[in-house]
PDB file of N, CA and C in Angstrom:
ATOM      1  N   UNK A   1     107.331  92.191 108.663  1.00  0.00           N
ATOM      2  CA  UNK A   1     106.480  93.220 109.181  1.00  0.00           C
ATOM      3  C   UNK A   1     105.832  92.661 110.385  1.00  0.00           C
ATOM      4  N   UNK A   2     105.780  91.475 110.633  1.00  0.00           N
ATOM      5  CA  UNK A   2     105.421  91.214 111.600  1.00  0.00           C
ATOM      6  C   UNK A   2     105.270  89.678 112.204  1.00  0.00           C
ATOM      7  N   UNK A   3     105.510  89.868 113.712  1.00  0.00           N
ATOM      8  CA  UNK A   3     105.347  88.743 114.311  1.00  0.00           C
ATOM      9  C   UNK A   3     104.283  88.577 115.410  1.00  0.00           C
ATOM     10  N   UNK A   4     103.330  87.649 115.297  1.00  0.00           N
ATOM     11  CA  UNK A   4     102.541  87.929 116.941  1.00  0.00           C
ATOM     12  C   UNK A   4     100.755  88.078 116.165  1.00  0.00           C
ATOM     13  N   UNK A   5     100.073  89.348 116.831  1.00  0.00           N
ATOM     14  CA  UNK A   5      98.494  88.879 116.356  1.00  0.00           C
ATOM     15  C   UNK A   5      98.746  89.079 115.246  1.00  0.00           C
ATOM     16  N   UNK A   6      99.366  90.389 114.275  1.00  0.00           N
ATOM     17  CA  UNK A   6      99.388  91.062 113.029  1.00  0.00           C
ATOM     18  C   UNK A   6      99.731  89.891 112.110  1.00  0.00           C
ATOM     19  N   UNK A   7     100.686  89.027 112.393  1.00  0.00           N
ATOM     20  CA  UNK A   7     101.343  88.524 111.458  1.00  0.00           C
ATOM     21  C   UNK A   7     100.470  87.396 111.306  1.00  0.00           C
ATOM     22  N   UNK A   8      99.612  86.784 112.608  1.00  0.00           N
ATOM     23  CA  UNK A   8      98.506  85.438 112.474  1.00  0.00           C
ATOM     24  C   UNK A   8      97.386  86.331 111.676  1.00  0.00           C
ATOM     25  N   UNK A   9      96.836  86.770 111.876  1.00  0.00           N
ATOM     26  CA  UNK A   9      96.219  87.906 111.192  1.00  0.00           C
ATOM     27  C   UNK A   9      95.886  88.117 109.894  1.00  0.00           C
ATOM     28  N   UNK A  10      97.044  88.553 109.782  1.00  0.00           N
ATOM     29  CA  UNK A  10      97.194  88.693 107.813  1.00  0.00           C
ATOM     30  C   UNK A  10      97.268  87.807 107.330  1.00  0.00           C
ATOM     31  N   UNK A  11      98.026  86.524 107.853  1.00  0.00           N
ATOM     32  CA  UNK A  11      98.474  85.666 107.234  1.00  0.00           C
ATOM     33  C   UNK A  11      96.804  84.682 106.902  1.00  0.00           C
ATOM     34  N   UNK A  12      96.017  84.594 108.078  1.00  0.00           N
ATOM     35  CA  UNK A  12      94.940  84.296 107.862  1.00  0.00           C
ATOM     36  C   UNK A  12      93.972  85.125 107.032  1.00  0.00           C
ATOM     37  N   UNK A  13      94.002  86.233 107.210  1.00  0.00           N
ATOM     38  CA  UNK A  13      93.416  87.024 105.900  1.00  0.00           C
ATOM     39  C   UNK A  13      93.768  86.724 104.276  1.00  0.00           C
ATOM     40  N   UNK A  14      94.780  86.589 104.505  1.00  0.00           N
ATOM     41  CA  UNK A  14      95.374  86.694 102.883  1.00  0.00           C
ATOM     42  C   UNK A  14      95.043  85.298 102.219  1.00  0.00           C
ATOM     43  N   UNK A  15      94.665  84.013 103.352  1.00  0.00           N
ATOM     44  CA  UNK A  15      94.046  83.177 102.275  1.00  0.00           C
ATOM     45  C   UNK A  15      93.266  82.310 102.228  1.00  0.00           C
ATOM     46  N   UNK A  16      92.203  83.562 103.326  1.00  0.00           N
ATOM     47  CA  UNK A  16      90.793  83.544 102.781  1.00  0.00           C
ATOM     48  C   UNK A  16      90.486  84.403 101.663  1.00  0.00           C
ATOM     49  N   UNK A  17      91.317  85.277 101.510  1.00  0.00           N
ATOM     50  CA  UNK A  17      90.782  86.394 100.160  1.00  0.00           C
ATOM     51  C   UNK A  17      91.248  85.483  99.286  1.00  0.00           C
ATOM     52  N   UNK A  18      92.568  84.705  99.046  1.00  0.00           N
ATOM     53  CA  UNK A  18      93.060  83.655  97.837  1.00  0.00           C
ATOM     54  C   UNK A  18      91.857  82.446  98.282  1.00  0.00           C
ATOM     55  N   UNK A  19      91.352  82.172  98.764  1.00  0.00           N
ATOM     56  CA  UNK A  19      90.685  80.888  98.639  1.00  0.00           C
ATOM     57  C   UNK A  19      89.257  81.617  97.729  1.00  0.00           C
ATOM     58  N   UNK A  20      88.973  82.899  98.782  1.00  0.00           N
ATOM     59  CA  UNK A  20      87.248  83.483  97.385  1.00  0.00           C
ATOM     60  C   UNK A  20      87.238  83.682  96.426  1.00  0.00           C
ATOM     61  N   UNK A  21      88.774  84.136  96.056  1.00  0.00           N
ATOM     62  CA  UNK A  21      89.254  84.415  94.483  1.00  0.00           C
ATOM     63  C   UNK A  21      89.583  83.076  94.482  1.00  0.00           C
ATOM     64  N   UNK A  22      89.647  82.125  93.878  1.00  0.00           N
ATOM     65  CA  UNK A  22      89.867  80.824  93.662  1.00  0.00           C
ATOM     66  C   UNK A  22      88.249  80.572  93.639  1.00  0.00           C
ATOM     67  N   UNK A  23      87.546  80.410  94.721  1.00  0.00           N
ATOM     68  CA  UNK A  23      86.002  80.218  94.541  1.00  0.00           C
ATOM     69  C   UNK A  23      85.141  81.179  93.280  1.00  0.00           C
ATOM     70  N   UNK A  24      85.718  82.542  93.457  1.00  0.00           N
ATOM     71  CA  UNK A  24      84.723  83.713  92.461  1.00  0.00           C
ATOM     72  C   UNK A  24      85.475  83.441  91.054  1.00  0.00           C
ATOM     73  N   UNK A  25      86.715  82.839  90.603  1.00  0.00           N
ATOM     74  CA  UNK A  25      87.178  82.263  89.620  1.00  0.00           C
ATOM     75  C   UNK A  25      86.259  81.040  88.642  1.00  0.00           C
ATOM     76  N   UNK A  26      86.741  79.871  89.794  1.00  0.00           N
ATOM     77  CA  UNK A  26      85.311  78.711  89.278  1.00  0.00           C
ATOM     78  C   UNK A  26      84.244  79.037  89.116  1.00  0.00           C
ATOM     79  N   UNK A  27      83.253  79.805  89.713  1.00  0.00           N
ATOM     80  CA  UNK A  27      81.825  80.052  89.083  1.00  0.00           C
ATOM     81  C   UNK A  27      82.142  81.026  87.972  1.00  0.00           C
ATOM     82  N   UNK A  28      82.562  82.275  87.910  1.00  0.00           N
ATOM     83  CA  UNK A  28      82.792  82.995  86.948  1.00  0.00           C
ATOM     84  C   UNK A  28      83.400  82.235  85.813  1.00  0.00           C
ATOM     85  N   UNK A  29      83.645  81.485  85.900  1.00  0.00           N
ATOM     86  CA  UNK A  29      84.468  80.689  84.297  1.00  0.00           C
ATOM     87  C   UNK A  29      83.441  80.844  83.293  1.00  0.00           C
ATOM     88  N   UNK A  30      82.206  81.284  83.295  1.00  0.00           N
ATOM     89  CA  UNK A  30      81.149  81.409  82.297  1.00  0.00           C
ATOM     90  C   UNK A  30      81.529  81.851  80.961  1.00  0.00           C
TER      91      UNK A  30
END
């Protein structure tokens, strides 16, 4: 789907959302 800003883009989006879910995981382990 893509090459160029879209694809730096998402690709950088997608894992910062996997790194907060990974972060909101560890504290939530309660």
């Amino acid at each position: 789907m893509g090459d160029g800003f879209f694809g730096g883009f998402f690709r950088h989006r997608f894992a910062f959302i996997l790194f907060l879910i990974l972060i909101l995981l560890f504290f939530g382990d309660d």
